[in-house]
PDB file of N, CA and C in Angstrom:
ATOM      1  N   UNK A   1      18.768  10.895  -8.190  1.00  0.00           N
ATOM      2  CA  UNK A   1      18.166  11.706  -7.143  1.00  0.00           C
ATOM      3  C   UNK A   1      16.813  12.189  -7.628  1.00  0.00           C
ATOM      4  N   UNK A   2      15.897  11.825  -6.654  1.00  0.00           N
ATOM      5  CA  UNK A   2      14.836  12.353  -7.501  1.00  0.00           C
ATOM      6  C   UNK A   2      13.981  13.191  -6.238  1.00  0.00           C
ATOM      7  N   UNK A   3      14.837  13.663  -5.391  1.00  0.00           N
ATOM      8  CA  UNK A   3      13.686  14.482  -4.386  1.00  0.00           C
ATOM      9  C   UNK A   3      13.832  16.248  -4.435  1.00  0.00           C
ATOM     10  N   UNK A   4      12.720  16.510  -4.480  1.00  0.00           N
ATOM     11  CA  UNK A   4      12.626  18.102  -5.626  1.00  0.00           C
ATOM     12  C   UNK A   4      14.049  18.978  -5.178  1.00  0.00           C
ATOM     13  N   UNK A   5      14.081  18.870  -3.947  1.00  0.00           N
ATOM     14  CA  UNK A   5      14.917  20.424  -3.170  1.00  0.00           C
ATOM     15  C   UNK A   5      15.697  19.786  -3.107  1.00  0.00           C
ATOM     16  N   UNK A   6      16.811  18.674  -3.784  1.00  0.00           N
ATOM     17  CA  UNK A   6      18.225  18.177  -3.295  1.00  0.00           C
ATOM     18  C   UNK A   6      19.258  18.699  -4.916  1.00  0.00           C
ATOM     19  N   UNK A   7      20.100  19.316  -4.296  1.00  0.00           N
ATOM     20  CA  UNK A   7      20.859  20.279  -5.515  1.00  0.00           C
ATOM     21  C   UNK A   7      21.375  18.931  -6.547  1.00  0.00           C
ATOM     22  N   UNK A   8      21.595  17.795  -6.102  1.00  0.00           N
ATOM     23  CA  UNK A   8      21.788  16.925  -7.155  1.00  0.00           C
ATOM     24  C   UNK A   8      20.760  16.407  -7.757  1.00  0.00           C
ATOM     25  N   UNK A   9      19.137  17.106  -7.597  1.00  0.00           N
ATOM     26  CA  UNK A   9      18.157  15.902  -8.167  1.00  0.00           C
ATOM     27  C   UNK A   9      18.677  16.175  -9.630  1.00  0.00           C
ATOM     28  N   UNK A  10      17.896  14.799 -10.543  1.00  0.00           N
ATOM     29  CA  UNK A  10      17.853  14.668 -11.489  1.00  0.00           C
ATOM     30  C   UNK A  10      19.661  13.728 -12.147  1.00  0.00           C
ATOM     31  N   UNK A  11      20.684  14.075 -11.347  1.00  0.00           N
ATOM     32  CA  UNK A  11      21.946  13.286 -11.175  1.00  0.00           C
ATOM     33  C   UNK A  11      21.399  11.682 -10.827  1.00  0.00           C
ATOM     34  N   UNK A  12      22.320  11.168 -11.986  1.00  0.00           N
ATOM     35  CA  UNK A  12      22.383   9.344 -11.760  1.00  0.00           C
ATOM     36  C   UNK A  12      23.821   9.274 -11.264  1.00  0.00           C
ATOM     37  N   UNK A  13      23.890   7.765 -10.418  1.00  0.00           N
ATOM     38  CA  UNK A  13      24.514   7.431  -9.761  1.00  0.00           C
ATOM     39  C   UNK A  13      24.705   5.844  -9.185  1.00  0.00           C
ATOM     40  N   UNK A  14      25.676   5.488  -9.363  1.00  0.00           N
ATOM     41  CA  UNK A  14      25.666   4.183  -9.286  1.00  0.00           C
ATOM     42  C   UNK A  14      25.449   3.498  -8.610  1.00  0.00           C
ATOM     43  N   UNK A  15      24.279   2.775  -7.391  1.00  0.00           N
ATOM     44  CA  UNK A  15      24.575   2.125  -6.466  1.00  0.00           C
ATOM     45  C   UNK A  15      25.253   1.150  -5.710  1.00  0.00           C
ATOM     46  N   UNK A  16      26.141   1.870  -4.805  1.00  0.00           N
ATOM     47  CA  UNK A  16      26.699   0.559  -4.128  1.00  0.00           C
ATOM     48  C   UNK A  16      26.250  -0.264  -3.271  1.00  0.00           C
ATOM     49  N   UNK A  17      25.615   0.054  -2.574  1.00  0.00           N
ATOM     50  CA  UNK A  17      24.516  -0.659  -1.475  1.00  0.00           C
ATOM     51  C   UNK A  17      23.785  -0.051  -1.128  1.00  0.00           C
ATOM     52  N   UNK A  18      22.449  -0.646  -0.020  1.00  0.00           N
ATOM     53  CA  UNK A  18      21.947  -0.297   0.747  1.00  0.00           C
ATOM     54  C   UNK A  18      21.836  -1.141   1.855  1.00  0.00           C
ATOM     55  N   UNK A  19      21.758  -0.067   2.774  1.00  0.00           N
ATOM     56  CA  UNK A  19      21.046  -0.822   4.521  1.00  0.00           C
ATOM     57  C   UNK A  19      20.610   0.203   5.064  1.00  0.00           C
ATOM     58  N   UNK A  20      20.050  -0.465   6.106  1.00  0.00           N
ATOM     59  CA  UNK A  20      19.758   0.672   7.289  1.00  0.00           C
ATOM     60  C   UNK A  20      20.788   0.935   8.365  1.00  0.00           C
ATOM     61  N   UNK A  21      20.981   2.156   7.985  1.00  0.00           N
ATOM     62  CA  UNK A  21      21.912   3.529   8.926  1.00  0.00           C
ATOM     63  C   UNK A  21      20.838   4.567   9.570  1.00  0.00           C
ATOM     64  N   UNK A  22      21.592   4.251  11.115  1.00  0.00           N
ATOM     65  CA  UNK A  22      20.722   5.312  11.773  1.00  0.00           C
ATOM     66  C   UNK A  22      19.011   5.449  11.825  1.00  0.00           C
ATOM     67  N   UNK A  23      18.604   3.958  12.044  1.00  0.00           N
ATOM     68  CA  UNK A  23      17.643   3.747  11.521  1.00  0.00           C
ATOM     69  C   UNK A  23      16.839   3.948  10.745  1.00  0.00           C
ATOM     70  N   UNK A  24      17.727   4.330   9.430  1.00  0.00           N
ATOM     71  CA  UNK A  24      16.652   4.597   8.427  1.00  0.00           C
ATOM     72  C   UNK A  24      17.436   3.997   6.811  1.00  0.00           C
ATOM     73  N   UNK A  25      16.120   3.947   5.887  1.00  0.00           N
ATOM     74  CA  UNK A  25      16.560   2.809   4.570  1.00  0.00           C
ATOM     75  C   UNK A  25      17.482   4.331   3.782  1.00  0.00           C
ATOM     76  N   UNK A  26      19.229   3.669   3.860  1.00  0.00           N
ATOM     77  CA  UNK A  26      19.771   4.064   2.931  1.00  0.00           C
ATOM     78  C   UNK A  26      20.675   3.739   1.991  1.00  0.00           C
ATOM     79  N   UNK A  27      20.717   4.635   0.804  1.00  0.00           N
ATOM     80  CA  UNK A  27      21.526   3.902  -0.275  1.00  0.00           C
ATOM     81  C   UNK A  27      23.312   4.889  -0.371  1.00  0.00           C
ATOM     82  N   UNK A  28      24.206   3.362  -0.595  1.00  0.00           N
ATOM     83  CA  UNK A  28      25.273   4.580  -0.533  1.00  0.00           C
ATOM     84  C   UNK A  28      25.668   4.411  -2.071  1.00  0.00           C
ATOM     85  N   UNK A  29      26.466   5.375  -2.667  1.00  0.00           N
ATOM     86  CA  UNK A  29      27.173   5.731  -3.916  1.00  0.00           C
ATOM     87  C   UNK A  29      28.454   6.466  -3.893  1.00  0.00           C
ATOM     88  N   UNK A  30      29.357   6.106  -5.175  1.00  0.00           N
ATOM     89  CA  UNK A  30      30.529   7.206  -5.124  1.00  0.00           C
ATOM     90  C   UNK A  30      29.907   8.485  -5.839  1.00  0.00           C
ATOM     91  N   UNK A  31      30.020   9.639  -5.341  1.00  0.00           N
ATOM     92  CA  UNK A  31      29.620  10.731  -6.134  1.00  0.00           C
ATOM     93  C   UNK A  31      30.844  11.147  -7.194  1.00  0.00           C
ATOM     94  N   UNK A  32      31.531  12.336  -8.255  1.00  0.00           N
ATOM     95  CA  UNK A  32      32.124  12.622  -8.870  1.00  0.00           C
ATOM     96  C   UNK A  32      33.158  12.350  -8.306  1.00  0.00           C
ATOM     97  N   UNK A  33      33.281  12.982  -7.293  1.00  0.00           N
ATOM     98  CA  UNK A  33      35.157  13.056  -6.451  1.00  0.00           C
ATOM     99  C   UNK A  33      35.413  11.470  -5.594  1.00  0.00           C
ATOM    100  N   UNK A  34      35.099  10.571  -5.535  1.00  0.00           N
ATOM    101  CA  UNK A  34      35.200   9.440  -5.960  1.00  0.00           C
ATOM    102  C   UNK A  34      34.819   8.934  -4.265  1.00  0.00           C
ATOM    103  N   UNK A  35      33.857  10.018  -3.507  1.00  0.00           N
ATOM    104  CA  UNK A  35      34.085  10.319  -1.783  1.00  0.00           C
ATOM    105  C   UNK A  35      32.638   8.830  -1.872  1.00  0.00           C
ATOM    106  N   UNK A  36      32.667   8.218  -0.848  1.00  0.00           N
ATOM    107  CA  UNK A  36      31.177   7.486  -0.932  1.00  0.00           C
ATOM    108  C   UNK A  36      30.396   7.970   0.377  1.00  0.00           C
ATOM    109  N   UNK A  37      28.777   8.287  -0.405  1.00  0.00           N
ATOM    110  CA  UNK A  37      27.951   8.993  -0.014  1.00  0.00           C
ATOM    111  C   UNK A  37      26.863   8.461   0.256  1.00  0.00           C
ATOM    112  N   UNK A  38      26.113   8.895   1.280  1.00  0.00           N
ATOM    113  CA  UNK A  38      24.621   8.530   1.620  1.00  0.00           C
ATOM    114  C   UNK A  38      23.589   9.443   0.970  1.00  0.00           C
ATOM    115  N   UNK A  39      22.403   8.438   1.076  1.00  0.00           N
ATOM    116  CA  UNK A  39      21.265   9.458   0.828  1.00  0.00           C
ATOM    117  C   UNK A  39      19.823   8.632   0.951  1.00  0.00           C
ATOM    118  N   UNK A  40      18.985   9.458   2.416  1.00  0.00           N
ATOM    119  CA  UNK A  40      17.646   8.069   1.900  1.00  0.00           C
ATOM    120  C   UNK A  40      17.502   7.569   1.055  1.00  0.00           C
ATOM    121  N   UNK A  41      16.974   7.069   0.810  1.00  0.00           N
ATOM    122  CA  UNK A  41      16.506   5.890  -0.317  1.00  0.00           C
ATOM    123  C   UNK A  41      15.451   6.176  -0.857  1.00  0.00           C
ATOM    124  N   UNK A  42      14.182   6.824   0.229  1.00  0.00           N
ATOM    125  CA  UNK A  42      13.418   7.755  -0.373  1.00  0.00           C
ATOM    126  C   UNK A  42      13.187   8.767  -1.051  1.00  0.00           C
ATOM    127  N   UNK A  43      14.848   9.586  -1.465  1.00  0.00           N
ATOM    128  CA  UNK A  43      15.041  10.657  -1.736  1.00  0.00           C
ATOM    129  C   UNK A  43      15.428  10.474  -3.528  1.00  0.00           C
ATOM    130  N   UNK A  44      15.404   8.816  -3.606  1.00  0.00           N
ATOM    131  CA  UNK A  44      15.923   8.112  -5.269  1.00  0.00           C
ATOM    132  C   UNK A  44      14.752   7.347  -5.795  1.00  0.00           C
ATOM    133  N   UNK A  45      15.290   7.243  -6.984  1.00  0.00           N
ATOM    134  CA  UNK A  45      14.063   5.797  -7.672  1.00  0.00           C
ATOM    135  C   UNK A  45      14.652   3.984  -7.230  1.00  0.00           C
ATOM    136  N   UNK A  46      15.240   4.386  -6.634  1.00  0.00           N
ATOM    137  CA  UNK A  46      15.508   3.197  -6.012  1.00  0.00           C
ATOM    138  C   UNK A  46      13.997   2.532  -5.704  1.00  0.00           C
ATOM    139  N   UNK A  47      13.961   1.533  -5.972  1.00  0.00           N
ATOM    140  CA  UNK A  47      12.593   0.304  -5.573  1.00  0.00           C
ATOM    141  C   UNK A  47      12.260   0.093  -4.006  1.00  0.00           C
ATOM    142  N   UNK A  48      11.385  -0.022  -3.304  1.00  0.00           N
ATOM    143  CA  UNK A  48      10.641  -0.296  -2.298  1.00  0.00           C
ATOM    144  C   UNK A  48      11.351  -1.232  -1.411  1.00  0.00           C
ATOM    145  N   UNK A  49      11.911  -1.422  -0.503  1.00  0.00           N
ATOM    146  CA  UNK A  49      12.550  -2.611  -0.054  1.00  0.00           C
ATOM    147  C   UNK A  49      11.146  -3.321   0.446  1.00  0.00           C
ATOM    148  N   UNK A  50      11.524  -5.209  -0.295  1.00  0.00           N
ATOM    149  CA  UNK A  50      10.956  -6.118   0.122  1.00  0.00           C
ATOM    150  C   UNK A  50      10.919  -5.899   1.603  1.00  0.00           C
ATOM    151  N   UNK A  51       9.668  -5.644   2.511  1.00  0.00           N
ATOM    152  CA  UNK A  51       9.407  -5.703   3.426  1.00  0.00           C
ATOM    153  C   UNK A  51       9.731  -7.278   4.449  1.00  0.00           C
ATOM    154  N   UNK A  52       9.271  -8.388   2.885  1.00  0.00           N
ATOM    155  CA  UNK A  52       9.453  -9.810   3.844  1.00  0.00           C
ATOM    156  C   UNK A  52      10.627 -10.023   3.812  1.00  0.00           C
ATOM    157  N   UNK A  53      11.274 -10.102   2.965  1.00  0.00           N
ATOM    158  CA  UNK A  53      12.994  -9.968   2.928  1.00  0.00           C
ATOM    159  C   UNK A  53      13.426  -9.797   3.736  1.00  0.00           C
ATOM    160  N   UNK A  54      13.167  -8.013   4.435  1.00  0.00           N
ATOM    161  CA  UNK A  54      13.928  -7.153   5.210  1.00  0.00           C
ATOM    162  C   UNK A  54      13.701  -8.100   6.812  1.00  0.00           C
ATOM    163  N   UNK A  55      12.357  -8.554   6.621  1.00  0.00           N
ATOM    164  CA  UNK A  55      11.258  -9.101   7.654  1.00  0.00           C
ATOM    165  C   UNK A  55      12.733 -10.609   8.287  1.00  0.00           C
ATOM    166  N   UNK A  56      12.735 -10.859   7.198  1.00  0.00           N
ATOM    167  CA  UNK A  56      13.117 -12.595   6.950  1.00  0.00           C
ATOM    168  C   UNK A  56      14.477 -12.515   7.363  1.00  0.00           C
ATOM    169  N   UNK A  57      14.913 -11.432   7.065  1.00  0.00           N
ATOM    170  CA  UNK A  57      16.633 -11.368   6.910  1.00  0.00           C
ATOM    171  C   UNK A  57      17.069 -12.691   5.996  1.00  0.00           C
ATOM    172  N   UNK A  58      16.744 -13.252   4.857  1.00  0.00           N
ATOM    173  CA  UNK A  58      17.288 -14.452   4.423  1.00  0.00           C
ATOM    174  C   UNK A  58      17.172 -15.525   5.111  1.00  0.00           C
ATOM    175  N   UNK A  59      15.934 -15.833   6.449  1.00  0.00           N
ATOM    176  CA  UNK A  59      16.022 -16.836   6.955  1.00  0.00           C
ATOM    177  C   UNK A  59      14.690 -17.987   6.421  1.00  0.00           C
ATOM    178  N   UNK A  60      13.895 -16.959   5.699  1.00  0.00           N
ATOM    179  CA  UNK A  60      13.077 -17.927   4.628  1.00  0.00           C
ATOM    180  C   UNK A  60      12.916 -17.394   3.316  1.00  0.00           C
ATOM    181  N   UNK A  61      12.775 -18.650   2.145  1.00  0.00           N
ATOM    182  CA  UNK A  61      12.955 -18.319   0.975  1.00  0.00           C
ATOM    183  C   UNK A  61      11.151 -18.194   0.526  1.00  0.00           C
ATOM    184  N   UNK A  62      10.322 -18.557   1.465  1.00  0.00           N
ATOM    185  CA  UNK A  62       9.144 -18.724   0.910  1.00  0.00           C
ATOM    186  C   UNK A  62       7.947 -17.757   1.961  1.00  0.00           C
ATOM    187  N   UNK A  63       6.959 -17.145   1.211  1.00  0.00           N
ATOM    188  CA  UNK A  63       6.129 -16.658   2.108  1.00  0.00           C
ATOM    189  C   UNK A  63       4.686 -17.295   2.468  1.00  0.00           C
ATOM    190  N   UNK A  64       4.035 -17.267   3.093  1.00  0.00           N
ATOM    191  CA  UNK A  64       2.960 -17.811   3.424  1.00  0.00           C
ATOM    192  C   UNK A  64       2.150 -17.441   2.790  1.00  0.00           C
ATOM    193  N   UNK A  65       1.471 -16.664   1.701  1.00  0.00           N
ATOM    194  CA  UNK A  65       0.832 -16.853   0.560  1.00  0.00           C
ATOM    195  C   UNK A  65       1.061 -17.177  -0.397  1.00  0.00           C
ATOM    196  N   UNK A  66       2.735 -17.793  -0.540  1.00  0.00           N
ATOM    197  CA  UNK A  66       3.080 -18.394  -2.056  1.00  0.00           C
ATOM    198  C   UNK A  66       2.434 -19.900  -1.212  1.00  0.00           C
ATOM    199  N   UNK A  67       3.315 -20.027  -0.301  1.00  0.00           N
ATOM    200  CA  UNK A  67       3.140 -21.437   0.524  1.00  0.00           C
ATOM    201  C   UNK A  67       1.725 -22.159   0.688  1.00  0.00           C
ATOM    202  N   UNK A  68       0.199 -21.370   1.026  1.00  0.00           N
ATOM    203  CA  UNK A  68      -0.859 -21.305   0.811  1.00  0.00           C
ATOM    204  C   UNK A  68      -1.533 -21.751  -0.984  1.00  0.00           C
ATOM    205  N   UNK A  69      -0.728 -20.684  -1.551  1.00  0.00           N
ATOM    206  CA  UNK A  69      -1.245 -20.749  -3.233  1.00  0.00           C
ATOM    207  C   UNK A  69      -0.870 -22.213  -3.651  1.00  0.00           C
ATOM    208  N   UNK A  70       0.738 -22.451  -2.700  1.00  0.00           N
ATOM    209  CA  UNK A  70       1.304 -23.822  -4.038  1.00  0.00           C
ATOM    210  C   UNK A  70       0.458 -25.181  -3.360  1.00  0.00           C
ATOM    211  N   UNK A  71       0.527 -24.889  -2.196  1.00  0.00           N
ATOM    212  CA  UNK A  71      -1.036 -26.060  -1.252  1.00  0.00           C
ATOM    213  C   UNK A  71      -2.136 -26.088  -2.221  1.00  0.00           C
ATOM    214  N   UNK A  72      -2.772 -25.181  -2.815  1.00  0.00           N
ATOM    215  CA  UNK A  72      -3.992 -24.968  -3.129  1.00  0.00           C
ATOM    216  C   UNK A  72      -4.005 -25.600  -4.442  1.00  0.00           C
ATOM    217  N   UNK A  73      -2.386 -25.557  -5.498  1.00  0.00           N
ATOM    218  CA  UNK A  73      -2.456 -26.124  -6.984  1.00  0.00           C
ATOM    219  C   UNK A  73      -2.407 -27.719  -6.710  1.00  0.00           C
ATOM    220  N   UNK A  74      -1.307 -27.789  -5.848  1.00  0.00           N
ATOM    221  CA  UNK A  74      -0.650 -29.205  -5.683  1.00  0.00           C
ATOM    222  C   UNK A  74      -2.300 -29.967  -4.997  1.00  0.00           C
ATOM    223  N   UNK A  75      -3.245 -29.492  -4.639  1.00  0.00           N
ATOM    224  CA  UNK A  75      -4.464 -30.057  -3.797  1.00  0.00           C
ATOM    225  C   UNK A  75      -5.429 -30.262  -5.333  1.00  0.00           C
ATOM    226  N   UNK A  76      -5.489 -28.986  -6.075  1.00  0.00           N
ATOM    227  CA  UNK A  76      -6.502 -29.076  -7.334  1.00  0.00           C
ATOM    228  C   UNK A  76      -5.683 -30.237  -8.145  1.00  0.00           C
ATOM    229  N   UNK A  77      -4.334 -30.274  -8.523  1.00  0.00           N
ATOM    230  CA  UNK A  77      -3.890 -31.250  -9.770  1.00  0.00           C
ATOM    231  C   UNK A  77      -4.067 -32.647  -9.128  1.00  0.00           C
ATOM    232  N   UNK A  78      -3.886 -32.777  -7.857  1.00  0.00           N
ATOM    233  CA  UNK A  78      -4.426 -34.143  -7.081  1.00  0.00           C
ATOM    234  C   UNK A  78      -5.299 -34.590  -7.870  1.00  0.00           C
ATOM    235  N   UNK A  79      -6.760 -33.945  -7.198  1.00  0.00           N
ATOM    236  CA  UNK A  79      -8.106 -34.252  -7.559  1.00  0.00           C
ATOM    237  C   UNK A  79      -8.378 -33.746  -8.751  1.00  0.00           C
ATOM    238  N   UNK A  80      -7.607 -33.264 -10.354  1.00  0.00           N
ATOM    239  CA  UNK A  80      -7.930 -33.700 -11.400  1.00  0.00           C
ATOM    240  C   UNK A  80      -7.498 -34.707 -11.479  1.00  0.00           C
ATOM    241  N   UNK A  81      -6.302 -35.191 -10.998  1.00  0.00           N
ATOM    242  CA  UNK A  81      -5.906 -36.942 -11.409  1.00  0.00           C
ATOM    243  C   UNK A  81      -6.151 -37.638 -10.437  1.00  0.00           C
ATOM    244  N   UNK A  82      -7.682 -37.816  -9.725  1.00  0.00           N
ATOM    245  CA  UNK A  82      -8.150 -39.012  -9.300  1.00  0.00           C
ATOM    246  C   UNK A  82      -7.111 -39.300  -7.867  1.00  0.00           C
ATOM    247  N   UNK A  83      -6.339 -38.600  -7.729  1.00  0.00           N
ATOM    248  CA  UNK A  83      -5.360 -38.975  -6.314  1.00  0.00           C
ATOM    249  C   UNK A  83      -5.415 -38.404  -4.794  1.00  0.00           C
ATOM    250  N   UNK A  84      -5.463 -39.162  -4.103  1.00  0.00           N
ATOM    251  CA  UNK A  84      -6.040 -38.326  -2.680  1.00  0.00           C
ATOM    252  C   UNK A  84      -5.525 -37.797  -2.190  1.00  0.00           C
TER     253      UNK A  84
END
């Protein structure tokens, strides 16, 4: 927990998941009494959710600036080896 005014900040905790509840990004955990609990996601050091991910839902593995970049090597190693 790392958000100033929450009586558990500074408490670790194990994550069990996250999604969005109630439209908003949250993470759940068992707290001590073994109850499982919510809490934004913003409110932890939990990491940033991949936006394209979230974007993609798993329906692409690649983004259009990797896709762009690997065009751009696979085009330069061509034309160091003489190939069109």
């Amino acid at each position: 927990m790392t958000h100033p005014f929450h009586p558990q900040r500074g408490q670790r905790f194990v994550l069990t998941t996250r999604r969005q509840n109630w439209g908003e990004d949250r993470v759940m955990y068992y707290n001590a009494q073994g109850r499982l609990c919510s809490i934004l996601a913003s409110w932890t050091n939990v990491p940033e959710m991949d936006f394209f991910a979230q974007a993609s839902a798993g329906r692409s593995w690649f983004r259009t600036d990797d896709l762009l970049q690997l065009s751009a090597l696979i085009r330069s190693l061509r034309e160091a080896h003489g190939d069109k």
